[in-house]
Structures are given as structure tokens and as C-alpha cells.
Protein backbone atom coordinates (compact mmCIF):
# COMPACT_ATOMS: atom_id res chain seq x y z
CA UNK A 1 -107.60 181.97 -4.78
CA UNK A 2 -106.57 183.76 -1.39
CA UNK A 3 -107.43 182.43 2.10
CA UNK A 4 -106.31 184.58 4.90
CA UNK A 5 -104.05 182.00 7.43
CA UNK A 6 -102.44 182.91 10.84
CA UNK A 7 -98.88 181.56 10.80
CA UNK A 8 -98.07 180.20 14.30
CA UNK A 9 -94.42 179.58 15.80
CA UNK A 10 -93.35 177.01 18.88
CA UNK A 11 -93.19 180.81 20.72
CA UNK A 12 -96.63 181.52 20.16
CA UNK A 13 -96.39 184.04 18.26
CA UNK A 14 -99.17 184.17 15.88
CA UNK A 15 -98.70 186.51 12.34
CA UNK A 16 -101.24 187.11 9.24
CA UNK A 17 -100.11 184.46 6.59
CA UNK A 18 -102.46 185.22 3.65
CA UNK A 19 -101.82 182.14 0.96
CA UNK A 20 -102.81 180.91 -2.04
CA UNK A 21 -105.13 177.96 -1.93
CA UNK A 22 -105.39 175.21 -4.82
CA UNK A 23 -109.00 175.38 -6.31
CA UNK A 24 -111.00 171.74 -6.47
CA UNK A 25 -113.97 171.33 -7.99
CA UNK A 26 -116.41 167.92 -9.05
CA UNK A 27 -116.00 166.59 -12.56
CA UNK A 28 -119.28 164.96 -13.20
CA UNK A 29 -118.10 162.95 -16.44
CA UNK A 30 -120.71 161.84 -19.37
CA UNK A 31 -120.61 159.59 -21.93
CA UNK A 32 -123.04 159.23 -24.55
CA UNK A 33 -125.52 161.34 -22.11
CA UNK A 34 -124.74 158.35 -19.35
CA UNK A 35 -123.28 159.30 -15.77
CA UNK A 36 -120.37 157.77 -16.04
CA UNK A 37 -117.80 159.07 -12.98
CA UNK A 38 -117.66 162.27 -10.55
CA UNK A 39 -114.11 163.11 -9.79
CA UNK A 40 -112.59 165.89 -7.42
CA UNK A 41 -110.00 167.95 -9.75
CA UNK A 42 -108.29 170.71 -10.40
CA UNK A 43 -110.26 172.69 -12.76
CA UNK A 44 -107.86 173.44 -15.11
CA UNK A 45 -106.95 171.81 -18.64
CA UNK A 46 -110.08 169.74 -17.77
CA UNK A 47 -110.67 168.81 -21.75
CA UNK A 48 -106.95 167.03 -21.61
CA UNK A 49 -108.24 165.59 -18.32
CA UNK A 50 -111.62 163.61 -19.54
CA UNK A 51 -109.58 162.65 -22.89
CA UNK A 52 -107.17 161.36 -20.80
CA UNK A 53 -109.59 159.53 -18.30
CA UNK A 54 -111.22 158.26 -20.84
CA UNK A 55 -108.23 156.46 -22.54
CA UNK A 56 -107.04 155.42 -19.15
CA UNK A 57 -110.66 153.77 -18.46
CA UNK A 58 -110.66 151.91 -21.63
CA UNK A 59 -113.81 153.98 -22.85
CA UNK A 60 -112.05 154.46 -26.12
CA UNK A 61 -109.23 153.34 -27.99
CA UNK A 62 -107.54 156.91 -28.86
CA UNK A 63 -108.67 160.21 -28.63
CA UNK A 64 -109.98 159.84 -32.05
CA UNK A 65 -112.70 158.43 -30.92
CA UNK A 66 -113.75 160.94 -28.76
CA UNK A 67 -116.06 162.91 -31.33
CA UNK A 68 -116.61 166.07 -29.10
CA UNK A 69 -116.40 166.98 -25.39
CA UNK A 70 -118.57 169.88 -24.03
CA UNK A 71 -117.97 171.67 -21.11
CA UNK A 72 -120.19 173.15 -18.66
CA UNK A 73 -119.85 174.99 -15.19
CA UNK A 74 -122.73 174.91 -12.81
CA UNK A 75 -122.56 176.00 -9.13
CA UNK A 76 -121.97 172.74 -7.67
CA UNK A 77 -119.01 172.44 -10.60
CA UNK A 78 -118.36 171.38 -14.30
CA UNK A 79 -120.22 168.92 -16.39
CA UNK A 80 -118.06 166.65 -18.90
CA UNK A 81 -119.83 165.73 -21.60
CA UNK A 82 -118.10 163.12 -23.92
CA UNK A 83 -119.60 162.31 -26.93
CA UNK A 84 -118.22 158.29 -28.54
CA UNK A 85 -118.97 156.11 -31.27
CA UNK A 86 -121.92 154.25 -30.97
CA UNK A 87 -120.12 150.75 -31.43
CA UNK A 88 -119.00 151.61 -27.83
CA UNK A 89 -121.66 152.64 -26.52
CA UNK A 90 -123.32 148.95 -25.73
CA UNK A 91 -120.21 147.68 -23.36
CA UNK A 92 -120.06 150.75 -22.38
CA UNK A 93 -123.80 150.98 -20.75
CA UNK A 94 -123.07 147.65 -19.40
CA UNK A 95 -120.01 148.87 -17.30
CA UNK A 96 -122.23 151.70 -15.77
CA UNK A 97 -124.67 148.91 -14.88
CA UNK A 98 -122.29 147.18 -12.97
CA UNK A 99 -120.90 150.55 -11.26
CA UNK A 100 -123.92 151.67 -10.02
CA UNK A 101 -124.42 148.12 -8.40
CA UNK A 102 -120.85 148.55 -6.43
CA UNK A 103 -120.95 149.74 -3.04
CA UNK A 104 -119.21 152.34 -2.23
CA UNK A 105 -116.02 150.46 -0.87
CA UNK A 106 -115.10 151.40 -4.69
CA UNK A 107 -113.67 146.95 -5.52
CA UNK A 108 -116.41 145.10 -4.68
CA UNK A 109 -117.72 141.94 -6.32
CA UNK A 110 -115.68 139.51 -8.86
CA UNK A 111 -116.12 141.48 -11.61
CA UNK A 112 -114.36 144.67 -10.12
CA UNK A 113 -111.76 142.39 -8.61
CA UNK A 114 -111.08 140.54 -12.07
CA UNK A 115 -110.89 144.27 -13.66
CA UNK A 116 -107.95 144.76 -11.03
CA UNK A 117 -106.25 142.31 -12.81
CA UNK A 118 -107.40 142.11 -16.48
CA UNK A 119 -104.83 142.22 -19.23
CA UNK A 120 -102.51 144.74 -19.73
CA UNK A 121 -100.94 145.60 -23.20
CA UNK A 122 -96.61 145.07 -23.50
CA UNK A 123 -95.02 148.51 -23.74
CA UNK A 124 -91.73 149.25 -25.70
CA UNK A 125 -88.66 148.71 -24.18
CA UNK A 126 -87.38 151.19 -22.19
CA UNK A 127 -83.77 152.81 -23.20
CA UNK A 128 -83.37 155.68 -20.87
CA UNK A 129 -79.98 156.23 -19.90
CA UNK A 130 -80.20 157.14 -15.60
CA UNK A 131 -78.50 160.30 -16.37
CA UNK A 132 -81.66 161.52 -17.84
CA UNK A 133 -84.06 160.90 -15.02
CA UNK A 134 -81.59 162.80 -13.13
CA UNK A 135 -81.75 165.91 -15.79
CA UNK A 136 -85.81 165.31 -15.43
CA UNK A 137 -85.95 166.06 -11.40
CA UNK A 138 -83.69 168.57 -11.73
CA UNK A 139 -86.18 170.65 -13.59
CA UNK A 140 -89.01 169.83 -12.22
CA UNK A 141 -89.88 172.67 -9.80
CA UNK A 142 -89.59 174.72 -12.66
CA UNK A 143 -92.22 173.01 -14.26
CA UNK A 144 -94.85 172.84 -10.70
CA UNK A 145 -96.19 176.85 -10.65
CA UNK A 146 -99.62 175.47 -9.46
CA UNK A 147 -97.56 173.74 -6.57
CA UNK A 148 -95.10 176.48 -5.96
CA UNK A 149 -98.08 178.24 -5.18
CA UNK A 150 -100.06 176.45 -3.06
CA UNK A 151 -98.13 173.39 -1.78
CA UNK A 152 -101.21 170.92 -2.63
CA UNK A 153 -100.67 170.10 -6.29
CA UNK A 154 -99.40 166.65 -7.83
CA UNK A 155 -97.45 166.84 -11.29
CA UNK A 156 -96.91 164.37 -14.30
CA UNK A 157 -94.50 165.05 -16.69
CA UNK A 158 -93.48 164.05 -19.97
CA UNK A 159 -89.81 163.86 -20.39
CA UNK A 160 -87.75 163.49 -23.65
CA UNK A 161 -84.84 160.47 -24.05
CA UNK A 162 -82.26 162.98 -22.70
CA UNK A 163 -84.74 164.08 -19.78
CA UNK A 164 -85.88 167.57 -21.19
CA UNK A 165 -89.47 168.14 -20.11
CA UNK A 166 -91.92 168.57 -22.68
CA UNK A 167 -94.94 168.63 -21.53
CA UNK A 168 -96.32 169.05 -17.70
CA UNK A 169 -99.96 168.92 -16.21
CA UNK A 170 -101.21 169.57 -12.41
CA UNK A 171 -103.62 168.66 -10.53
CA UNK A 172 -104.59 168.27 -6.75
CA UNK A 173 -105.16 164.38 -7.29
CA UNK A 174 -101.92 162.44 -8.63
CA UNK A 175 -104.02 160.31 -10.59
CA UNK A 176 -105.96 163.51 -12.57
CA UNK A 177 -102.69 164.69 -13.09
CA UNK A 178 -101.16 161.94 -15.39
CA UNK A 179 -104.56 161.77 -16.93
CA UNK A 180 -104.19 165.45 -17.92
CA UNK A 181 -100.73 164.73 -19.23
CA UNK A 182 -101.92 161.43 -21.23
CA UNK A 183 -104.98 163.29 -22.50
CA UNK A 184 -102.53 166.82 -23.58
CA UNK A 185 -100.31 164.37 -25.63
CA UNK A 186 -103.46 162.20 -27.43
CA UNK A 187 -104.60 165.91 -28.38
CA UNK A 188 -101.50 167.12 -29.21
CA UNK A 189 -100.16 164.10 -31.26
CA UNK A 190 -97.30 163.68 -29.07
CA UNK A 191 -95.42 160.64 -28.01
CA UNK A 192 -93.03 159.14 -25.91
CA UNK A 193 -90.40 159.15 -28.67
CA UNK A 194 -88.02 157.07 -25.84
CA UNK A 195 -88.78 159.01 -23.45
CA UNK A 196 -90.38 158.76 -20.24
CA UNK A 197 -93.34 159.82 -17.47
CA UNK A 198 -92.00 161.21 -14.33
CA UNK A 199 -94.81 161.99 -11.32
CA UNK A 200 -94.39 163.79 -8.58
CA UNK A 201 -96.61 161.13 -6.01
CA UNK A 202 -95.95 157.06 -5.41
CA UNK A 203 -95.91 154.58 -7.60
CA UNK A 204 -99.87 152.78 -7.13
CA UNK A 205 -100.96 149.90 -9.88
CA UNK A 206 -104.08 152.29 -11.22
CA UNK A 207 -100.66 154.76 -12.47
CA UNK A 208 -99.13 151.46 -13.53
CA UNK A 209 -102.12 150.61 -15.73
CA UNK A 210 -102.45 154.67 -17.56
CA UNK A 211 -98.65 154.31 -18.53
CA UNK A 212 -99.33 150.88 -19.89
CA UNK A 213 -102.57 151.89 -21.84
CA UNK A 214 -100.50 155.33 -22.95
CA UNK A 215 -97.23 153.05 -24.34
CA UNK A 216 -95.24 154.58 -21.80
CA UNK A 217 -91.58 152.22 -21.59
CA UNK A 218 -90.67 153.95 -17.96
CA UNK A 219 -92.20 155.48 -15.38
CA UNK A 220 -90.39 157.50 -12.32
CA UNK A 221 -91.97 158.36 -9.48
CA UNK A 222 -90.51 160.40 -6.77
CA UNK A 223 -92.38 158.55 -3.88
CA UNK A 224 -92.14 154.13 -4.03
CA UNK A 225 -94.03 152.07 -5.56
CA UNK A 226 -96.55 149.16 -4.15
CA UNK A 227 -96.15 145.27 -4.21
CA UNK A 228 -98.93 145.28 -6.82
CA UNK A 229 -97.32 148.17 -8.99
CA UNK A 230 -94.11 146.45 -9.26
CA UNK A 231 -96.26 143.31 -9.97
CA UNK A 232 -98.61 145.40 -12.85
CA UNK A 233 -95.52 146.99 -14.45
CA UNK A 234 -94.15 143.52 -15.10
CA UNK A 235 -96.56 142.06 -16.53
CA UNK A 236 -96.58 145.15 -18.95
CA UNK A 237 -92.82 145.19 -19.39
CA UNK A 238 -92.93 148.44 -17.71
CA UNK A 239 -89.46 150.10 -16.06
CA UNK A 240 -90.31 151.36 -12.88
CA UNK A 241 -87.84 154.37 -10.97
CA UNK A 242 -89.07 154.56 -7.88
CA UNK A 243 -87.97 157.22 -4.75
CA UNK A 244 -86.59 159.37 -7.38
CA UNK A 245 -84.05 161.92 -5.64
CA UNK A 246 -81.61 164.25 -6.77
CA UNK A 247 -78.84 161.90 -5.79
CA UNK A 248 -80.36 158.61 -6.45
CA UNK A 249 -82.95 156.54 -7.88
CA UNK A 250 -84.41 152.80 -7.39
CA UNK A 251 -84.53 150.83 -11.03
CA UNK A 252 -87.10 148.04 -11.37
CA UNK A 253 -86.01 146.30 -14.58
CA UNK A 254 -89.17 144.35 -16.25
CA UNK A 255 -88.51 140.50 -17.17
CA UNK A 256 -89.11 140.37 -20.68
């Protein structure tokens, strides 16, 4: 959509600046008819999005498992329906127990702290070769039309072994974004085949823990990454490129 701006210079002048303006909209997600999670989002590719969130959030195992996810847009915005096996459905009740107890600080009590830390599964080894990340940013304006646009929207990108993008999602949150792109690949049978994710935000541990879950060997970020990211990836195996620029980037080479 449009919104009609008034561009203002250090001379004063003031001119009509009519610009496009990124849409977000609440994602009230659903599992097994439970209220599960209301996100702010983009509303676009929003099926790739709650696939994705929902392998990120260890709701299911692979997309497989998702047996149907319904759609529905209401005034106050879209309803996510997700429809699992019932063999998940017990843990899964219990989780939404426990969230609805939280305050609204969002990590509060030992069981959400523990979560912060739980186990995360080894991912391959990476073998990128650095000239490849460099191929990646150089193409990845090209691949942002949502942020060309507007200026407001995060990207995550999957990149082939010789840093060819293959597949791209936006969003205005960074996090919704790689949970687009994890859920567009689990739909689309794609994988990393040694390749990599490259995001367009910094490097936090909850984007450390969706590469891990997705089997992703490297992920570049062109902002840095936390103390606890660095830490996450790690323990994962996970190759970190952090403040990823056109003319250089900072490796952080897992102990394995």
C-alpha cells in the first residue's frame, strides 16, 4: 500500500513524498484447534511461514506431519490453522499450559529458561568456499523487491555451494522471514545441498536454533552475531559469517 509522506530537507523545504508502506498483519497460529502463538508478519507466503514456525518450534518433526493448514482472514487479520498428528498433540497441550502461565516478559520461569538452552541437533559440516558468500551478497538486492519498496523488510535466503540464490522469503520481522524460507524448502523438498542461509538482520541464538533444526552447515548474516549465538552455533557445529559486506566477512569456525 500507499501512504502519502512529506519529505523534509535541513532547508526546510517540505515536498509530497507518496511511498510504499510494508503491510503487517497478526498471525493468530492454531494447532489442533489450540491457540498456540500470535505473531506480527508480513502477510505474504504465510502457509511457508506457519510450516516453517512450526518446524522451528519443535511442533513437528517435518512438514510431513503437518496434515493440512487452513487459512483465514478476518478484520483484525489471518487465522492459521494447523492441523498435526495426534501423537503430538499431548506434549503439545502441555507446552500451551505452560505459555499461558508466562508473563509477558516472554523467559520467565525455569522451564522457559532451560528451553533457552535445551539440546540442539549437530549439523553437517560446512564446506563453503568464502568466495561464495561473496557471490551471495552480491545478489541480494536483486532478490529484496518487498524491501526495495518499502525500506522495512528483512530477507532470508537460501544460497547454493557456489552462492547462487535459490530461494528468498521477506518479511517485516527477521525471524518470520527465515521461517518463511525454512517452511518454502520443507514444502518444496529442497535442501541445503552444501549450501548455505544468508539473512539480511544480526545474528540472535533463536536464528541460531531454526538453522540448526533446518540442517543448515552455515549461516551469514549481514549484521553480528550475539555472545549466546556464537555460543548456540557451537554447540550445533554451526559456521557462523557474521557482518557480511561486500568486501569482507567475519568466519566463526565451530569446534567439532
Amino acid at each position: 500500500m500507499e501512504h502519502a509522506f512529506r519529505r523534509l530537507t535541513p532547508d526546510g523545504t517540505a515536498t509530497p513524498h507518496p511511498r510504499a508502506v510494508i503491510e503487517e498483519r497478526a498471525v493468530a497460529i492454531e494447532v489442533n484447534g489450540l491457540g498456540y502463538a500470535v505473531m506480527m508478519a508480513t502477510p505474504a507466503d504465510v502457509e511457508d511461514f506457519v510450516t516453517g514456525f512450526a518446524l522451528s518450534e519443535r511442533i513437528v518433526d517435518a512438514a510431513a506431519q503437518i496434515a493440512a493448514v487452513d487459512l483465514h482472514a478476518t478484520p483484525q487479520g489471518i487465522v492459521a490453522r494447523l492441523a498435526v498428528p495426534p501423537e503430538r498433540a499431548a506434549a503439545l497441550a502441555d507446552r500451551i499450559r505452560r505459555r499461558t502461565a508466562d508473563s509477558s516478559c516472554g523467559l520467565c520461569g525455569m522451564d522457559n529458561l532451560d528451553a533457552v538452552h535445551r539440546a540442539l541437533p549437530r549439523v553437517p559440516a560446512a564446506t563453503v568456499e568464502p568466495t561464495a558468500i561473496f557471490a551471495a551478497l552480491a545478489q541480494m538486492r536483486a532478490h529484496q523487491p518487498l524491501n526495495a519498496a518499502t525500506g522495512a523488510a528483512h530477507a532470508a535466503m537460501l544460497c547454493a555451494a557456489d552462492g547462487t540464490i535459490r530461494c528468498a522469503r521477506e518479511d517485516v520481522g527477521r525471524h518470520n522471514a527465515f521461517d518463511k524460507l525454512i517452511g518454502a524448502m520443507a514444502r518444496q523438498g529442497l535442501s541445503w545441498d552444501g549450501g548455505f542461509a544468508l539473512l539480511s538482520s544480526r545474528c540472535s541464538y533463536e536464528l541460531v536454533e531454526k538453522a540448526a533444526l533446518a540442517a543448515c552447515p552455515l549461516l551469514a548474516t549481514v549484521s553480528a552475531a550475539t555472545d549466546l549465538a556464537l555460543s548456540r552455533a557451537a554447540a550445533a557445529g554451526l559456521t557462523l559469517v557474521s557482518l557480511a559486506r561486500d568486501d569482507a566477512v567475519l568466519f566463526s569456525d565451530p569446534v567439532r
